[in-house]
C-alpha atoms as a PDB file:
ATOM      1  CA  UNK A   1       0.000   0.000   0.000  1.00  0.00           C
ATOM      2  CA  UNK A   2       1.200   3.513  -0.910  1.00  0.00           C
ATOM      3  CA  UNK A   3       1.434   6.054   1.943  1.00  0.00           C
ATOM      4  CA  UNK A   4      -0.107   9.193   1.396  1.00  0.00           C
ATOM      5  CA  UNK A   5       1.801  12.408   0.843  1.00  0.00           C
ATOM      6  CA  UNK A   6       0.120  15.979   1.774  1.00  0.00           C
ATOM      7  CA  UNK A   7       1.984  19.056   0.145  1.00  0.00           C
ATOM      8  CA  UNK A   8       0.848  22.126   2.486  1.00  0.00           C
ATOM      9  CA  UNK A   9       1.806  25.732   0.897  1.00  0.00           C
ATOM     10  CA  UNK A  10       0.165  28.605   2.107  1.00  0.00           C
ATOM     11  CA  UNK A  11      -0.515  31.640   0.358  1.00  0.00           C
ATOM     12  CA  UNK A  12      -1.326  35.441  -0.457  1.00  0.00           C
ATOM     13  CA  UNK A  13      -1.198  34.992  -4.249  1.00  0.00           C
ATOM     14  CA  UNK A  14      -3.620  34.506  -6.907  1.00  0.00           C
ATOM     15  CA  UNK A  15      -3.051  31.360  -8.404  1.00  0.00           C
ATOM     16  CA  UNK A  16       0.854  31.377 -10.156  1.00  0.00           C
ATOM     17  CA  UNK A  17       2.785  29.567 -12.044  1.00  0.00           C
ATOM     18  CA  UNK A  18       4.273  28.143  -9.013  1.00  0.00           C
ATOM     19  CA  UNK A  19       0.959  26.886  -7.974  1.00  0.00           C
ATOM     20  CA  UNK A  20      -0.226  25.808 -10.905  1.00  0.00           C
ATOM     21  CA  UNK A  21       2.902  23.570 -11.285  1.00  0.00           C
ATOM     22  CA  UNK A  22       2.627  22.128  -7.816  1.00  0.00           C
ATOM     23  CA  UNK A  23      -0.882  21.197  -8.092  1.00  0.00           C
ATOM     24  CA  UNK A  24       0.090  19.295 -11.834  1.00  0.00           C
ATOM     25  CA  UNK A  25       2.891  17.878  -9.535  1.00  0.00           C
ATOM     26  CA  UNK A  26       0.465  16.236  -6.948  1.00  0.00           C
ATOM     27  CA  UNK A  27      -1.920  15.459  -9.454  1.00  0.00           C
ATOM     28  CA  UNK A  28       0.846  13.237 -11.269  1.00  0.00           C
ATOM     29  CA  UNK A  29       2.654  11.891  -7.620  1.00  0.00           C
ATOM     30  CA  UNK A  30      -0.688  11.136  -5.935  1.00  0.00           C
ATOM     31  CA  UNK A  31      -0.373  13.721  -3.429  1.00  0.00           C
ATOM     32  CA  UNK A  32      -2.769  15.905  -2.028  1.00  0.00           C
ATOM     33  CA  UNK A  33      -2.532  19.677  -2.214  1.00  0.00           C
ATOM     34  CA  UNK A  34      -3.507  21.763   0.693  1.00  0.00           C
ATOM     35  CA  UNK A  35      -3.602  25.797   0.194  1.00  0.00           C
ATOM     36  CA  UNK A  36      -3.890  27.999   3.580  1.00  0.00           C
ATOM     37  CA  UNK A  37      -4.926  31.354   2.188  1.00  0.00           C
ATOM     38  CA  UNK A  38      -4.369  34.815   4.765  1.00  0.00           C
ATOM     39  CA  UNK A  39      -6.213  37.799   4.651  1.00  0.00           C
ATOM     40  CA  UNK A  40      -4.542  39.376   1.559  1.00  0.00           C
ATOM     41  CA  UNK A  41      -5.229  36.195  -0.509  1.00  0.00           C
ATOM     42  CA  UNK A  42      -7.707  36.809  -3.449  1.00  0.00           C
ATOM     43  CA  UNK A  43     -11.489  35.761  -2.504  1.00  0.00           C
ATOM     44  CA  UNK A  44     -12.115  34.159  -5.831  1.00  0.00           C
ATOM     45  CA  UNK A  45      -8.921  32.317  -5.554  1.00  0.00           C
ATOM     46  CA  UNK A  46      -9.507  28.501  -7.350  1.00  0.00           C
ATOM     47  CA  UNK A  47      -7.080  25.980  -7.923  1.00  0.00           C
ATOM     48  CA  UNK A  48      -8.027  22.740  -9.543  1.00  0.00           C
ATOM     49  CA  UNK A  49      -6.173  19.763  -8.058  1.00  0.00           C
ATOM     50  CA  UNK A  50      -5.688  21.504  -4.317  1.00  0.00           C
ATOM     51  CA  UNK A  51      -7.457  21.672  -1.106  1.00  0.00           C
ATOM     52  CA  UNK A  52      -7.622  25.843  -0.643  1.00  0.00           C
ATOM     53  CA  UNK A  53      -8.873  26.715   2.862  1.00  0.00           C
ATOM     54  CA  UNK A  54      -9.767  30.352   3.255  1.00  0.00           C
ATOM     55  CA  UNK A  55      -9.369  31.991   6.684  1.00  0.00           C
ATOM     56  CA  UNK A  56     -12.974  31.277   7.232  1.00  0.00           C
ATOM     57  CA  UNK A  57     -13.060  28.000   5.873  1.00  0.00           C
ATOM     58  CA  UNK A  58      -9.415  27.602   8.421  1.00  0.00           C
ATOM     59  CA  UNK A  59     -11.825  28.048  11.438  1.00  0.00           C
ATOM     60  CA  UNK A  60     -14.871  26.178   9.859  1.00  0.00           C
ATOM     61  CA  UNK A  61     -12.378  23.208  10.055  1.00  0.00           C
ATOM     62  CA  UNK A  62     -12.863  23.118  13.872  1.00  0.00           C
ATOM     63  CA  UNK A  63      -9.036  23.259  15.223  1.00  0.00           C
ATOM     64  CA  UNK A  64      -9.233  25.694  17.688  1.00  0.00           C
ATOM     65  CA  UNK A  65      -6.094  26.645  16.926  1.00  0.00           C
ATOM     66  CA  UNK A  66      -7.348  28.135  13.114  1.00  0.00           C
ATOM     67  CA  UNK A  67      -9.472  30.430  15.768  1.00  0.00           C
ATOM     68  CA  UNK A  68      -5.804  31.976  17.556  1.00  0.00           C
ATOM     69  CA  UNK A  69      -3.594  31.820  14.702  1.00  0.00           C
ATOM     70  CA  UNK A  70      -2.505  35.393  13.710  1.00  0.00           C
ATOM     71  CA  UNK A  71      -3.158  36.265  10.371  1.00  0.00           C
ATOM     72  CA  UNK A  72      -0.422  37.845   8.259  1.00  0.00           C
ATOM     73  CA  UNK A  73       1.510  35.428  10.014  1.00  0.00           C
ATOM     74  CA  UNK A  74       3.944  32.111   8.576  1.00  0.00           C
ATOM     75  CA  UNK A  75       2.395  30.201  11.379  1.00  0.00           C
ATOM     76  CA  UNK A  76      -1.056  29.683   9.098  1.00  0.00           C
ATOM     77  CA  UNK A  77       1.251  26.804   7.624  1.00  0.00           C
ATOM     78  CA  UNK A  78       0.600  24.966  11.102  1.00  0.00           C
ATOM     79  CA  UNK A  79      -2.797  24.722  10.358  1.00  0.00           C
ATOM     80  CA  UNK A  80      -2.298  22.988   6.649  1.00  0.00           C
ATOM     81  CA  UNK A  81       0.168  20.556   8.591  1.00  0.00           C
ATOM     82  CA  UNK A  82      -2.942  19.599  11.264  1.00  0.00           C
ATOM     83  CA  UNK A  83      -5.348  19.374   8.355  1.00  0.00           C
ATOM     84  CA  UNK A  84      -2.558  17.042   6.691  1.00  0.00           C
ATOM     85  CA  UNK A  85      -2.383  14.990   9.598  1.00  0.00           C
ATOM     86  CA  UNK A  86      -6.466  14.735   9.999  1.00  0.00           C
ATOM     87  CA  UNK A  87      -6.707  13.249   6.852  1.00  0.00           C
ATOM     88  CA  UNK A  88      -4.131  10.735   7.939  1.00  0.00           C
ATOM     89  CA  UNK A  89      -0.771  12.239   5.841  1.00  0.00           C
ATOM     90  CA  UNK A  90       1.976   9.558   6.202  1.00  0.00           C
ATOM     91  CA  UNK A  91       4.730  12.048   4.902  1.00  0.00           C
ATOM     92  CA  UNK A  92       3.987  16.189   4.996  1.00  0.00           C
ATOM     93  CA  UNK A  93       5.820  18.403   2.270  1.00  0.00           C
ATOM     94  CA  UNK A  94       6.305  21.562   2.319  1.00  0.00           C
ATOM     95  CA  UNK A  95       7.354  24.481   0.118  1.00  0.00           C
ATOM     96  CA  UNK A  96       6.608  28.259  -1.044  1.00  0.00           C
ATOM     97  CA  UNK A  97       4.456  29.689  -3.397  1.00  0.00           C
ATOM     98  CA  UNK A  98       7.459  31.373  -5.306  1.00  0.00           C
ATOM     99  CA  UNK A  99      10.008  28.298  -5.761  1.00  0.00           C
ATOM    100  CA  UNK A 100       9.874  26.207  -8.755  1.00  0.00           C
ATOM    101  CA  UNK A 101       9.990  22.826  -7.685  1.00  0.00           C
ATOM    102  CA  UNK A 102      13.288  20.947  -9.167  1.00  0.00           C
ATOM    103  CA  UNK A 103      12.117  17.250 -10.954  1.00  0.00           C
ATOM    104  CA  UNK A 104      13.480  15.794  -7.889  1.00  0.00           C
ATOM    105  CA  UNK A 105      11.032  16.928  -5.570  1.00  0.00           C
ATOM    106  CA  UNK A 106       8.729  14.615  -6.834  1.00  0.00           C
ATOM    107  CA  UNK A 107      10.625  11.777  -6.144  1.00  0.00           C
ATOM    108  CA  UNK A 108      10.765   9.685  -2.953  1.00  0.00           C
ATOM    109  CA  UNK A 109      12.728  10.064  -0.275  1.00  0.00           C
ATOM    110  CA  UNK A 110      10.652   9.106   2.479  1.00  0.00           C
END
């Protein structure tokens, strides 16, 4: 049986290039994609092929700690990594929203 991968990026973008490229990545490795948007993140943002969670869709989830989280903050990312691990992620990745991934991020090392 395959473990299951989460990539968790958060974000303030529209959907880039970057984005766009990781979600094709998952699609193609079997991961899921989980987005954690912030206050300056566009309302209307859509990505196919990722999970995005706006801030009020963060504290829909439940985890009190969506509710305390600053916003503006690099510490949203926490809350992808709980969601991750909720839906039972074997292996978390992580990256930015403004970094090409190289081909052999896609590759296991786990």
């Amino acid at each position: 049986m395959e473990s299951q991968t989460i990539l968790v990026v958060t974000t303030i973008s529209a959907p880039n290039k970057v984005l766009r490229e990781l979600a094709a990545g998952c699609q193609l490795s079997h991961w899921n994609f989980i987005i954690i948007g912030d206050t300056k993140t566009p309302s209307d943002f859509l990505l196919e092929g990722s999970q995005y969670y706006d801030i009020k869709a963060q504290i829909a989830t439940g985890l009190n700690y969506a509710k305390v989280c600053p916003t503006k903050h690099y510490a949203r990312k926490n809350i992808g990594y709980l969601l991750a691990m909720e839906q039972g992620a074997e292996n978390i990745v992580e990256t930015d929203d403004d970094n090409l991934p190289l081909d052999s991020f896609w590759q296991k090392n786990i």
